[in-house]
PDB file of N, CA and C in Angstrom:
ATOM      1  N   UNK A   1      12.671   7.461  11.857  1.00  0.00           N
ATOM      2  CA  UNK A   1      11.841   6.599  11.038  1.00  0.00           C
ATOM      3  C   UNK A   1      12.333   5.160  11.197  1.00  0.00           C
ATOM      4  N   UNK A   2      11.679   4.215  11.278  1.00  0.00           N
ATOM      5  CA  UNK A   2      11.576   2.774  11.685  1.00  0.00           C
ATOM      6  C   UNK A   2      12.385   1.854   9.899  1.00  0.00           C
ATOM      7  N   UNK A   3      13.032   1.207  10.382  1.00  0.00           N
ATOM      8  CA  UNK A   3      13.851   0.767   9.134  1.00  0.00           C
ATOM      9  C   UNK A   3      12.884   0.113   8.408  1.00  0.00           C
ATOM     10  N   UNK A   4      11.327  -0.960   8.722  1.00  0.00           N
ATOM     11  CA  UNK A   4      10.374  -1.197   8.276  1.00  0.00           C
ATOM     12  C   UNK A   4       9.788  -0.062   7.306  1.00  0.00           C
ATOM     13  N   UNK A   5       9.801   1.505   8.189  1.00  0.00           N
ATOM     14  CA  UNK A   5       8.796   2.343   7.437  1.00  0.00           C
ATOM     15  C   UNK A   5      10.269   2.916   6.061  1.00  0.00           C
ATOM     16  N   UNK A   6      11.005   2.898   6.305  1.00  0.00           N
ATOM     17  CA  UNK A   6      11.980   3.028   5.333  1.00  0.00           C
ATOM     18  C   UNK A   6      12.252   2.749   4.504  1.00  0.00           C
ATOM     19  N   UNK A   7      12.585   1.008   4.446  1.00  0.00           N
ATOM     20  CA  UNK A   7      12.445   0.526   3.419  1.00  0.00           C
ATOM     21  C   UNK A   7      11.596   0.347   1.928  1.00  0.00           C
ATOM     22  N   UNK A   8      10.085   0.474   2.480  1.00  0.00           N
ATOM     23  CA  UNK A   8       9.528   0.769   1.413  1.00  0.00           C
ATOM     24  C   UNK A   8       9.620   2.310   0.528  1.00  0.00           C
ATOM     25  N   UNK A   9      10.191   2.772   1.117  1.00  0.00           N
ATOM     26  CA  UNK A   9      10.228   4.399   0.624  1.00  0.00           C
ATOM     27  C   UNK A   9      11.260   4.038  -0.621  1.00  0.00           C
ATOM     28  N   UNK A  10      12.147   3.602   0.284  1.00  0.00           N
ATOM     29  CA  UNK A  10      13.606   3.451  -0.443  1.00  0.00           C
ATOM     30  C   UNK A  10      13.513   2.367  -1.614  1.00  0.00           C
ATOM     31  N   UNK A  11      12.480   1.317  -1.851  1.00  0.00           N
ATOM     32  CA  UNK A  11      11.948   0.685  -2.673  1.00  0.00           C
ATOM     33  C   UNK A  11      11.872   1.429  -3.684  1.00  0.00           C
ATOM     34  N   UNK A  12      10.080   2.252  -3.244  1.00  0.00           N
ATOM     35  CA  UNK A  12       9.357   3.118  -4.365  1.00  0.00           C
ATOM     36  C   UNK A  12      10.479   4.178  -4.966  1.00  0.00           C
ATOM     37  N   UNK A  13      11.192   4.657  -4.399  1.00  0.00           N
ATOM     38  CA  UNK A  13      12.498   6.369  -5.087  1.00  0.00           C
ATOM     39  C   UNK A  13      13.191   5.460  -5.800  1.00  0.00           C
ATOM     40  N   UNK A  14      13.642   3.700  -5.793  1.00  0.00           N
ATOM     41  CA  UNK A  14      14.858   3.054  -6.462  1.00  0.00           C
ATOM     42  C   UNK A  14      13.921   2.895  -7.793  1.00  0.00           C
ATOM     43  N   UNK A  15      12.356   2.315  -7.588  1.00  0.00           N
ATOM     44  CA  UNK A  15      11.796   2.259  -8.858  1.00  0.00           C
ATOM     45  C   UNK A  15      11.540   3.339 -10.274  1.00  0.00           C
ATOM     46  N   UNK A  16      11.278   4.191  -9.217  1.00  0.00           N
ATOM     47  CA  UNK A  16      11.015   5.609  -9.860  1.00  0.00           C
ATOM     48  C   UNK A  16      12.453   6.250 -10.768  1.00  0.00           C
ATOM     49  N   UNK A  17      13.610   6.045  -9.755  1.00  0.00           N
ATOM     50  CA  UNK A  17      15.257   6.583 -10.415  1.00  0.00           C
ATOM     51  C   UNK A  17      15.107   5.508 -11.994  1.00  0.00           C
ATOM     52  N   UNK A  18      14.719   4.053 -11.645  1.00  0.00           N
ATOM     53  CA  UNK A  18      15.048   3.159 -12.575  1.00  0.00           C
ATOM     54  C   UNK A  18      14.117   3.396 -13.984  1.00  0.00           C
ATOM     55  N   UNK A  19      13.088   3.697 -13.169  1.00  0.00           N
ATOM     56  CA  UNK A  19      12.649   4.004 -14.668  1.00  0.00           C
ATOM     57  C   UNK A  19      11.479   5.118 -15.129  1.00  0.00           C
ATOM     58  N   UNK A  20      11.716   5.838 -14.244  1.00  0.00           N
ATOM     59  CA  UNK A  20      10.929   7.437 -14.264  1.00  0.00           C
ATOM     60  C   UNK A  20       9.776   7.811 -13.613  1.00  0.00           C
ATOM     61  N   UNK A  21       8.777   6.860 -13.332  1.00  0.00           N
ATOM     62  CA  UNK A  21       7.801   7.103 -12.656  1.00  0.00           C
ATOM     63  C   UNK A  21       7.181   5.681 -12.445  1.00  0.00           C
ATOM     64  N   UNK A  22       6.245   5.970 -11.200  1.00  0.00           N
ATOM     65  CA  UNK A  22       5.308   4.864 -10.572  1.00  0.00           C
ATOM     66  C   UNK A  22       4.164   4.543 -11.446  1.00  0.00           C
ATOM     67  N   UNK A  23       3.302   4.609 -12.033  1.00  0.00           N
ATOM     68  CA  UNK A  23       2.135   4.044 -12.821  1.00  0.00           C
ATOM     69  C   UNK A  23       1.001   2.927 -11.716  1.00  0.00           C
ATOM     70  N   UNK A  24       1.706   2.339 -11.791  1.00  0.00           N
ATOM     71  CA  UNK A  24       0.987   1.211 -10.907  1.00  0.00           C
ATOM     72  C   UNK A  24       1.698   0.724  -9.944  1.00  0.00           C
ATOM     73  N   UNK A  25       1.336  -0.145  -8.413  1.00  0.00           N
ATOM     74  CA  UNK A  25       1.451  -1.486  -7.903  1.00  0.00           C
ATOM     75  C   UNK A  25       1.086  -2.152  -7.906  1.00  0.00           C
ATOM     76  N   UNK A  26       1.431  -3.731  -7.681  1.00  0.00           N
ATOM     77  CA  UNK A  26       0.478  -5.020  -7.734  1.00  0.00           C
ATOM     78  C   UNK A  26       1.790  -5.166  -6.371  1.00  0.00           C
ATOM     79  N   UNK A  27       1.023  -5.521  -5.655  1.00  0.00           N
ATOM     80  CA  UNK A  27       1.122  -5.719  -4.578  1.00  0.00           C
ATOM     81  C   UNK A  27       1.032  -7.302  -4.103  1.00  0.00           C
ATOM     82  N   UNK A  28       2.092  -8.157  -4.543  1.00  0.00           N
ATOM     83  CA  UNK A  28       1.682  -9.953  -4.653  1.00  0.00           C
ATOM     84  C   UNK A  28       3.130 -10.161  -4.056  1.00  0.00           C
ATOM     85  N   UNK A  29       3.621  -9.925  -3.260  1.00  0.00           N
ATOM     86  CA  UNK A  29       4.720 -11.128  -2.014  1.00  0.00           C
ATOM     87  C   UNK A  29       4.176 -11.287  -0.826  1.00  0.00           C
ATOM     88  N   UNK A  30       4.875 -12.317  -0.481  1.00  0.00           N
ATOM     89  CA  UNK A  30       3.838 -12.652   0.840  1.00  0.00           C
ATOM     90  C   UNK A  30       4.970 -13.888   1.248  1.00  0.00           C
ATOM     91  N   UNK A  31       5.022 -14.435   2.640  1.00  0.00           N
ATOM     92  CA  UNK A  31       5.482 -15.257   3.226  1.00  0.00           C
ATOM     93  C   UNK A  31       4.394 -16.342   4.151  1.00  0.00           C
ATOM     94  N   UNK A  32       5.330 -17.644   4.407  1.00  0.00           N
ATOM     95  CA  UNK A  32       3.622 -18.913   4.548  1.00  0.00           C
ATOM     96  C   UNK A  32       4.848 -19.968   5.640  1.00  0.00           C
ATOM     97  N   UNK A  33       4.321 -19.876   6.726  1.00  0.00           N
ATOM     98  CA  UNK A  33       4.730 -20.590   8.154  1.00  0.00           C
ATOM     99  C   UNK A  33       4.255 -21.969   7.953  1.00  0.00           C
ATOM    100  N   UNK A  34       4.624 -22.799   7.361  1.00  0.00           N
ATOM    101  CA  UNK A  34       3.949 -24.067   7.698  1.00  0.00           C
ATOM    102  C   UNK A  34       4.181 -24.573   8.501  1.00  0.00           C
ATOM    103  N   UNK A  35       3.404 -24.942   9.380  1.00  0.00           N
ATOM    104  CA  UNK A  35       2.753 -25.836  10.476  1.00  0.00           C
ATOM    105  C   UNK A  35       1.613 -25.815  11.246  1.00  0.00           C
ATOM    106  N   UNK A  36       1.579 -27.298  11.425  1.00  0.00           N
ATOM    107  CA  UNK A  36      -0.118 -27.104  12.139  1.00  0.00           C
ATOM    108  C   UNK A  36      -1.092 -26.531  13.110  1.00  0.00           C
ATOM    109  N   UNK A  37      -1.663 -26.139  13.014  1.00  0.00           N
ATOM    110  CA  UNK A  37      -2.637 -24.848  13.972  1.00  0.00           C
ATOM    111  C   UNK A  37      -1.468 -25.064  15.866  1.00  0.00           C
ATOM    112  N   UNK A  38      -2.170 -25.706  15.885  1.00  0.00           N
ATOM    113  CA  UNK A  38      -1.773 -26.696  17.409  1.00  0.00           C
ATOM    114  C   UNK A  38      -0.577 -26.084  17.859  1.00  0.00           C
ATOM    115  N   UNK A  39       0.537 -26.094  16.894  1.00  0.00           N
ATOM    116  CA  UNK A  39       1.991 -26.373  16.607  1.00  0.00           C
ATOM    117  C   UNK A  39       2.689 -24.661  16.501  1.00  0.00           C
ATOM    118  N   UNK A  40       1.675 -23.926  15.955  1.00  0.00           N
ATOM    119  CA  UNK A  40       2.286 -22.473  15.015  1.00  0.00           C
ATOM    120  C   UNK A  40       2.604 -21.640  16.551  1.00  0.00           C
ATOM    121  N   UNK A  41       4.027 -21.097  16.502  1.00  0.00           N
ATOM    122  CA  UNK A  41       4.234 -20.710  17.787  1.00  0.00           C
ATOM    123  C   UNK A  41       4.266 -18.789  17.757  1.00  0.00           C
ATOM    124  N   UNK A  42       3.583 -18.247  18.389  1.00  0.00           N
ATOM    125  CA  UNK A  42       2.759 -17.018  18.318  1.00  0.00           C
ATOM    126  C   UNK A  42       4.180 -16.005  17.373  1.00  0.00           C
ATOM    127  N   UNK A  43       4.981 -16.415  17.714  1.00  0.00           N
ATOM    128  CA  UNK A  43       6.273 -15.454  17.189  1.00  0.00           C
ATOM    129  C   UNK A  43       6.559 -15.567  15.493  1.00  0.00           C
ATOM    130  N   UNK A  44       6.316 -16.525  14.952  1.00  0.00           N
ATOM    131  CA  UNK A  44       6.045 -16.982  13.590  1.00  0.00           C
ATOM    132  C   UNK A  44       4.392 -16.367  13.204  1.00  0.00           C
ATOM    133  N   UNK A  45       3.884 -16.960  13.612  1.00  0.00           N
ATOM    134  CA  UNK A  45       2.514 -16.103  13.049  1.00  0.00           C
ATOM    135  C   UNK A  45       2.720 -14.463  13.200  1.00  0.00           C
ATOM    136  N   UNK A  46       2.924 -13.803  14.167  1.00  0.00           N
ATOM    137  CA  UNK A  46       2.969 -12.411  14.195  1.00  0.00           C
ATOM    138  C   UNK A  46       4.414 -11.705  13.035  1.00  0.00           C
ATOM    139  N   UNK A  47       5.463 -12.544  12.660  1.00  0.00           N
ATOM    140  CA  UNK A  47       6.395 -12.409  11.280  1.00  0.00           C
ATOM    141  C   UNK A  47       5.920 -12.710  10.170  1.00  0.00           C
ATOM    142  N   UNK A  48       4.436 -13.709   9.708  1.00  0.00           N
ATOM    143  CA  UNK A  48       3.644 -13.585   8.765  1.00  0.00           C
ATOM    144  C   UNK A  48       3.031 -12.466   8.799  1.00  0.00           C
ATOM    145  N   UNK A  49       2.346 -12.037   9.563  1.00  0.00           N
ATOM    146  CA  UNK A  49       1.456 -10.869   9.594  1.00  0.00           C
ATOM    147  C   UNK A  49       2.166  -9.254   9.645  1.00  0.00           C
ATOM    148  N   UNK A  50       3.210  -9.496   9.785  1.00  0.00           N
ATOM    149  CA  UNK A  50       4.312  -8.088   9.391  1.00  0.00           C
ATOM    150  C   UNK A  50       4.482  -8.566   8.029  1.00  0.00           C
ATOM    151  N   UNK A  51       5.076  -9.396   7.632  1.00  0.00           N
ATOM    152  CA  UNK A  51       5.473  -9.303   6.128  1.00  0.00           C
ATOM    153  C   UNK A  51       4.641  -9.091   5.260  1.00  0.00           C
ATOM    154  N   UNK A  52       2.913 -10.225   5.136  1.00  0.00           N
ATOM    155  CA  UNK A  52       2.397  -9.743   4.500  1.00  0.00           C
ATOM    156  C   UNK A  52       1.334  -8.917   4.358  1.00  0.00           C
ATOM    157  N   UNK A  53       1.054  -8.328   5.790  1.00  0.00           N
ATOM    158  CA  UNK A  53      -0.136  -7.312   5.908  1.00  0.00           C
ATOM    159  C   UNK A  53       0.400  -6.020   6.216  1.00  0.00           C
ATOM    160  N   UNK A  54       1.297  -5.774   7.282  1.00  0.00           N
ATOM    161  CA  UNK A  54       1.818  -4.460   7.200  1.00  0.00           C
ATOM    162  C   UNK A  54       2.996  -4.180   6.236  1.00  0.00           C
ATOM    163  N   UNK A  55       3.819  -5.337   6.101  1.00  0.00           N
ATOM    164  CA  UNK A  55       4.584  -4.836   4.539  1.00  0.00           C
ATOM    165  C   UNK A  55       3.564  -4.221   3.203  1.00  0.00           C
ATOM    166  N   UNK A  56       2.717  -4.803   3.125  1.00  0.00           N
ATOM    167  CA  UNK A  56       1.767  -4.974   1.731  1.00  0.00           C
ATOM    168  C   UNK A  56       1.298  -3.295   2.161  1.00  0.00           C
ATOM    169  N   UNK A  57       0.668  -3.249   3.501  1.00  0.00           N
ATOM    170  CA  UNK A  57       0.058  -1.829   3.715  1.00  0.00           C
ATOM    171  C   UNK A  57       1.575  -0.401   3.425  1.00  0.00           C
ATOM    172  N   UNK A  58       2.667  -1.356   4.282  1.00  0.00           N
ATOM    173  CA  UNK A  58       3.782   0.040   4.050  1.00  0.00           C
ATOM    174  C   UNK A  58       3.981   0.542   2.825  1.00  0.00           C
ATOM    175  N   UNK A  59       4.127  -0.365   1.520  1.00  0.00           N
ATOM    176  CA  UNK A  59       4.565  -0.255   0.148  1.00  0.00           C
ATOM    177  C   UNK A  59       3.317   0.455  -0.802  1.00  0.00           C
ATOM    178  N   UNK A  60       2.275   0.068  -0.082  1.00  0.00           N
ATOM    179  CA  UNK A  60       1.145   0.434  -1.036  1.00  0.00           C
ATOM    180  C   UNK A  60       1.301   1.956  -0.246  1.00  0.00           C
ATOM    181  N   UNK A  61       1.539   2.684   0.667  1.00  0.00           N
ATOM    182  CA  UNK A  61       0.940   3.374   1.188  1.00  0.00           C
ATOM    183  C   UNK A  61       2.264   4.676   0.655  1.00  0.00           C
ATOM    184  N   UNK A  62       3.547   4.253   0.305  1.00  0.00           N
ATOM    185  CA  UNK A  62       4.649   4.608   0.145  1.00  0.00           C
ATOM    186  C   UNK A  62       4.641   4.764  -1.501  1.00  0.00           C
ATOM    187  N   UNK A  63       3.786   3.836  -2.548  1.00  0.00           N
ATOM    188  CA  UNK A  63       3.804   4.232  -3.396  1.00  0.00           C
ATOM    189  C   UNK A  63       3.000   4.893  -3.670  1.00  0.00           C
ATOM    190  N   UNK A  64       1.648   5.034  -3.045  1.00  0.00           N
ATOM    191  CA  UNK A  64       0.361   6.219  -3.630  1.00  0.00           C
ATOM    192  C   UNK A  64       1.063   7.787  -3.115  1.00  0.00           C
ATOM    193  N   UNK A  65       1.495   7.453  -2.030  1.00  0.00           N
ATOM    194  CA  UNK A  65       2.385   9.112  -1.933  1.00  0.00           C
ATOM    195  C   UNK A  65       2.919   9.426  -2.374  1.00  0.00           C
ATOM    196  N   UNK A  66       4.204   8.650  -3.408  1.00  0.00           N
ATOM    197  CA  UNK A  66       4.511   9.134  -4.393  1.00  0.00           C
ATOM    198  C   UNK A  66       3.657   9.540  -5.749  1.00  0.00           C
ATOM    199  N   UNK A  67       2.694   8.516  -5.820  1.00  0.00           N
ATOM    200  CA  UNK A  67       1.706   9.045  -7.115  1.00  0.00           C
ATOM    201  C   UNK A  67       1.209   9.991  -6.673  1.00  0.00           C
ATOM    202  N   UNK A  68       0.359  10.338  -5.688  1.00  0.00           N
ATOM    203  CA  UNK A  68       0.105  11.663  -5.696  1.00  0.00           C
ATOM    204  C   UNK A  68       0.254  12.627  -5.749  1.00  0.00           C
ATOM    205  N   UNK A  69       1.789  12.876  -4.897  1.00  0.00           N
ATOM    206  CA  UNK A  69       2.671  13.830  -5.359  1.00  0.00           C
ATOM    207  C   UNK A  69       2.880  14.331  -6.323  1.00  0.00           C
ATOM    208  N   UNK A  70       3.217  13.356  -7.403  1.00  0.00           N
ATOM    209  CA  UNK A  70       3.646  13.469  -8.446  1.00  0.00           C
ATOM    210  C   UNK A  70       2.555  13.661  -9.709  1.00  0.00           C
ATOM    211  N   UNK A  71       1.456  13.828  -9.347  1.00  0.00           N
ATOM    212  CA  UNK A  71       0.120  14.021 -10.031  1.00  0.00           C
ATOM    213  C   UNK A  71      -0.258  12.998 -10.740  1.00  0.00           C
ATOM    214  N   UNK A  72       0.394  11.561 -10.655  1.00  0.00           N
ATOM    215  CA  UNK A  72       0.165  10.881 -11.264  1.00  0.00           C
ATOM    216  C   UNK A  72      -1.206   9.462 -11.035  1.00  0.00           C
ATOM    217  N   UNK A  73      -1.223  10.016  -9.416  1.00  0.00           N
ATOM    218  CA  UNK A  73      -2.049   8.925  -8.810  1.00  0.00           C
ATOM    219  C   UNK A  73      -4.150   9.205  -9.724  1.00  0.00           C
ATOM    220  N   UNK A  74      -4.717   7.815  -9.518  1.00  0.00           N
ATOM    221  CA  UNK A  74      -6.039   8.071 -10.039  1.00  0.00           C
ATOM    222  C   UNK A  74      -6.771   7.254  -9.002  1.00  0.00           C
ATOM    223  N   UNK A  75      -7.735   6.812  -8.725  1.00  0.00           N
ATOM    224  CA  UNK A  75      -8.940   6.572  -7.671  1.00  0.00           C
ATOM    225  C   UNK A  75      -9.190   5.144  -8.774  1.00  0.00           C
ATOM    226  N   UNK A  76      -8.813   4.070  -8.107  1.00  0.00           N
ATOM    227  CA  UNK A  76      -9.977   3.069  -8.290  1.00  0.00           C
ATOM    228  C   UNK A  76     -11.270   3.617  -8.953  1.00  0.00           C
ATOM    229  N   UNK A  77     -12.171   3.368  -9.722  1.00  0.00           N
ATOM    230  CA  UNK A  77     -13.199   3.117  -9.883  1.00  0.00           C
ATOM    231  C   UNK A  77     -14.104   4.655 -10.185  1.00  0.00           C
ATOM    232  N   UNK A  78     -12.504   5.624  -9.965  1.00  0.00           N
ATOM    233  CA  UNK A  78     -13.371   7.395 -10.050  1.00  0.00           C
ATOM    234  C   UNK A  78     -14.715   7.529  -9.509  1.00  0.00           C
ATOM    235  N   UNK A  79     -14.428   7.669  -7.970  1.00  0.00           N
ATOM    236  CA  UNK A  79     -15.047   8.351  -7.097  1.00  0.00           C
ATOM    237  C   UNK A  79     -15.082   9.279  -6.811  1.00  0.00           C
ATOM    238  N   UNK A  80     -15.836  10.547  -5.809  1.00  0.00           N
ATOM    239  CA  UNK A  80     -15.285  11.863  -5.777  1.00  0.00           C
ATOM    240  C   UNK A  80     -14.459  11.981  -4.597  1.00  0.00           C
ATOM    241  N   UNK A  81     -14.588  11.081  -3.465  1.00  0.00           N
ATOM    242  CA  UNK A  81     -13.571  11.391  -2.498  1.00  0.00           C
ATOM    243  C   UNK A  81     -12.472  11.347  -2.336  1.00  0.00           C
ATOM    244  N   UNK A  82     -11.310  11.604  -1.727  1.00  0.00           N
ATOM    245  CA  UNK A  82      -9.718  11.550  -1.786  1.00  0.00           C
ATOM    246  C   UNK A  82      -9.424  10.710  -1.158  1.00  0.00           C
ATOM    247  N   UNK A  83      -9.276  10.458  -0.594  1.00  0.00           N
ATOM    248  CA  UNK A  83      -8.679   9.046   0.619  1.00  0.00           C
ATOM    249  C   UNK A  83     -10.332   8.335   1.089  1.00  0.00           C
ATOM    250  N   UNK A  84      -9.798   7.135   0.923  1.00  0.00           N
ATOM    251  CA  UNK A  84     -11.121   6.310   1.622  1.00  0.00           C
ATOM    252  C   UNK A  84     -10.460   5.406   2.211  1.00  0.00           C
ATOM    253  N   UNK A  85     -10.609   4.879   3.484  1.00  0.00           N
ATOM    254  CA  UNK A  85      -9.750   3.531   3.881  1.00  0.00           C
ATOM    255  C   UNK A  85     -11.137   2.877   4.578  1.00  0.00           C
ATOM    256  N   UNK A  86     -11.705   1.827   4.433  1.00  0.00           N
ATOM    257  CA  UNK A  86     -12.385   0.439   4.932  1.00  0.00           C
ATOM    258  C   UNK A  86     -13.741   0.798   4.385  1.00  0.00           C
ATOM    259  N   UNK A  87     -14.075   2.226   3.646  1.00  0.00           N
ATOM    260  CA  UNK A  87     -15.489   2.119   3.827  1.00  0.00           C
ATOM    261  C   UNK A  87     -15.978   1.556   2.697  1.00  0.00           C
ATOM    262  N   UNK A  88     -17.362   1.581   2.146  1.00  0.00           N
ATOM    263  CA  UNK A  88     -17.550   1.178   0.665  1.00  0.00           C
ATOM    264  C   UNK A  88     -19.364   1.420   0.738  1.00  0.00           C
ATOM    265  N   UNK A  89     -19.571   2.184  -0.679  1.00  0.00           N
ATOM    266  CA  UNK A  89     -20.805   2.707  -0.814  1.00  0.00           C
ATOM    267  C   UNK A  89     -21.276   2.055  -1.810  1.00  0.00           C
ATOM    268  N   UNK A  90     -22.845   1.989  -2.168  1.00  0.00           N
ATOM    269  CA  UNK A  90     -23.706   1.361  -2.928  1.00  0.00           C
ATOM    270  C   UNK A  90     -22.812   1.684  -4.111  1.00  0.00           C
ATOM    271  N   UNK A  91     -23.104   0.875  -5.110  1.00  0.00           N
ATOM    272  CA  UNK A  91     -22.447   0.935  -6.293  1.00  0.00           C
ATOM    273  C   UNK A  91     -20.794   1.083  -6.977  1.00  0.00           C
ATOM    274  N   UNK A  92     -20.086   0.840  -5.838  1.00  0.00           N
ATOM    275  CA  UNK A  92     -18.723   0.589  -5.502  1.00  0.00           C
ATOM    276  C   UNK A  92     -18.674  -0.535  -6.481  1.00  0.00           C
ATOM    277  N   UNK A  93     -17.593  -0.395  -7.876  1.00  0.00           N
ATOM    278  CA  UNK A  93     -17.628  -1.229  -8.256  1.00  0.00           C
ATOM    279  C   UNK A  93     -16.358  -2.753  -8.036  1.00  0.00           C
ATOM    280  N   UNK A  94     -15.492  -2.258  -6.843  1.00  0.00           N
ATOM    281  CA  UNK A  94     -14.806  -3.406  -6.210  1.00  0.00           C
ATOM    282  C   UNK A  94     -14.773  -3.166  -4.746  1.00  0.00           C
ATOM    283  N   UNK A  95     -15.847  -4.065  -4.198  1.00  0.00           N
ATOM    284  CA  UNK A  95     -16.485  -4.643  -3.095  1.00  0.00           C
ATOM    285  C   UNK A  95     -14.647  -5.196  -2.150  1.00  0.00           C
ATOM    286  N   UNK A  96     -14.244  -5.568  -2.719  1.00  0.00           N
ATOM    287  CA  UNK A  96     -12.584  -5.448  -1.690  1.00  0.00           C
ATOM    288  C   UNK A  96     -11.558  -4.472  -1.843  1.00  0.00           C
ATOM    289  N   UNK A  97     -11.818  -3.695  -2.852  1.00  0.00           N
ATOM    290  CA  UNK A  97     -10.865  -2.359  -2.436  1.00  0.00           C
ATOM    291  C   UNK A  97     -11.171  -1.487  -1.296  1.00  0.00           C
ATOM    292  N   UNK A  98     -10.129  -1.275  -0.687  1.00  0.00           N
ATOM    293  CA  UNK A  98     -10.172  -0.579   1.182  1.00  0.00           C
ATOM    294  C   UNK A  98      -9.649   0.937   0.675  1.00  0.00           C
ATOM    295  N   UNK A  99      -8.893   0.833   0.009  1.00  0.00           N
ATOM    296  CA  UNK A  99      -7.643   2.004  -0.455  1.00  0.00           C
ATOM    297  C   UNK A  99      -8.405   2.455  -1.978  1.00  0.00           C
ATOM    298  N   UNK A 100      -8.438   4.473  -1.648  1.00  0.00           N
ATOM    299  CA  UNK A 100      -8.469   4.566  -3.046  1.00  0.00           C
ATOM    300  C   UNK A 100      -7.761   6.083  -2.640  1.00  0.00           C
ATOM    301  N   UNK A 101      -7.036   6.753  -3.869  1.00  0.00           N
ATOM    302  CA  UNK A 101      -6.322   7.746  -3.560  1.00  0.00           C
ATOM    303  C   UNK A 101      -6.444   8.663  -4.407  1.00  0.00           C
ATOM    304  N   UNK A 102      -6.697   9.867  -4.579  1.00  0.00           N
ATOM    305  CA  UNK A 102      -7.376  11.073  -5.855  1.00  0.00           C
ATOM    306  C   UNK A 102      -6.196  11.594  -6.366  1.00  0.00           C
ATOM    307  N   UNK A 103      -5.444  11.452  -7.642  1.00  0.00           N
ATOM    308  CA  UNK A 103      -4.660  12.133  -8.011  1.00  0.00           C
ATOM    309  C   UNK A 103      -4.535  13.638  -8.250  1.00  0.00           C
ATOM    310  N   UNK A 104      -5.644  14.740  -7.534  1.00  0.00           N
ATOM    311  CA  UNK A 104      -6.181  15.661  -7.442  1.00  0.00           C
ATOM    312  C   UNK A 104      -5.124  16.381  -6.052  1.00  0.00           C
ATOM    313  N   UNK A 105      -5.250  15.396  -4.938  1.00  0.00           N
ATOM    314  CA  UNK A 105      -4.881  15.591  -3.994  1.00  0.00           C
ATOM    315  C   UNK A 105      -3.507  15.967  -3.836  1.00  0.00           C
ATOM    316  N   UNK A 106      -2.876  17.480  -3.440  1.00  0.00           N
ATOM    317  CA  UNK A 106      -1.797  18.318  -3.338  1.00  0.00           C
ATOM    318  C   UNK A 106      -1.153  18.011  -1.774  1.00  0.00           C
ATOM    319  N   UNK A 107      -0.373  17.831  -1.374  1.00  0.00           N
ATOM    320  CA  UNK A 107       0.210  18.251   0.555  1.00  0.00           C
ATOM    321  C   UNK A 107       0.271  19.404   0.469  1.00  0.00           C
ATOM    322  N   UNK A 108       0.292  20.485   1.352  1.00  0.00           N
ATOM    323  CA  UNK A 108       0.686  21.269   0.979  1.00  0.00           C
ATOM    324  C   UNK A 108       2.286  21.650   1.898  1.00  0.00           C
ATOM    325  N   UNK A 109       2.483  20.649   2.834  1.00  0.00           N
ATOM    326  CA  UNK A 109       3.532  20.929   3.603  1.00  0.00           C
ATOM    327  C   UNK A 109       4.441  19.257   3.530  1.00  0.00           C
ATOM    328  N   UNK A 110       6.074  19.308   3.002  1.00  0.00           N
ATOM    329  CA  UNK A 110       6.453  17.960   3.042  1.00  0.00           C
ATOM    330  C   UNK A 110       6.667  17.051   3.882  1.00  0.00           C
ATOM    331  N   UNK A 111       6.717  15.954   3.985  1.00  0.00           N
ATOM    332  CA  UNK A 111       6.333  15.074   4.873  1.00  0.00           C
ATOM    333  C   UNK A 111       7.781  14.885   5.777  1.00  0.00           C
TER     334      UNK A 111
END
C-alpha cells in the first residue's frame, strides 16, 4: 500500500480511537501555488492537484469505508442506490455531490 493511500486510513482509525466513531467529514484543506499562469512550473501544479484532489478523494473515500462498515454511513439526499460516483438524476437534490454511500451496504470479504 502506497504511503499516500495509508495515510488517510491511519487518519480516519486515529479519529475514530479518539473519539469513538466517524459521523461526518468536511473535507476543507487544500494547498495554493502562487504564481502566474506563464510562470507555474508543471511539477508544482501536479503537487496542488495531489494534495487537494486526490488527497480530498483518498480521505473521503477512507472515511465512508469506515462508515459503512461500521453501519454508520447514510446517502446524501436518501437515494436507493449504494455507490454512485459522477452521475446525477432528475431531482437530485445536490447538483455537485459525485459521492454518495448507503449505510445498508455490508463487504462481505475484508479489504
Amino acid at each position: 500500500m502506497s504511503a499516500m493511500r495509508s495515510r488517510p486510513q491511519s487518519l480516519v482509525a486515529d479519529a475514530c480511537a479518539a473519539f469513538g466513531a466517524l459521523d461526518i467529514l468536511v473535507n476543507n484543506a487544500g494547498i495554493v501555488h502562487a504564481a502566474d499562469f506563464l510562470d507555474l512550473a508543471e511539477a508544482d501544479f501536479d503537487r496542488v492537484l495531489r494534495v487537494n484532489l486526490k488527497g480530498a478523494f483518498l480521505v473521503g473515500q477512507a472515511a465512508a469505508r469506515r462508515m459503512v462498515d461500521a453501519g454508520q454511513g447514510r446517502q446524501a439526499g436518501g437515494h436507493d442506490h449504494q455507490h454512485e460516483l459522477g452521475q446525477r438524476r432528475a431531482g437530485d437534490p445536490q447538483p455537485g455531490a459525485l459521492l454518495r454511500v448507503e449505510g445498508r451496504h455490508r463487504r462481505s470479504s475484508p479489504r
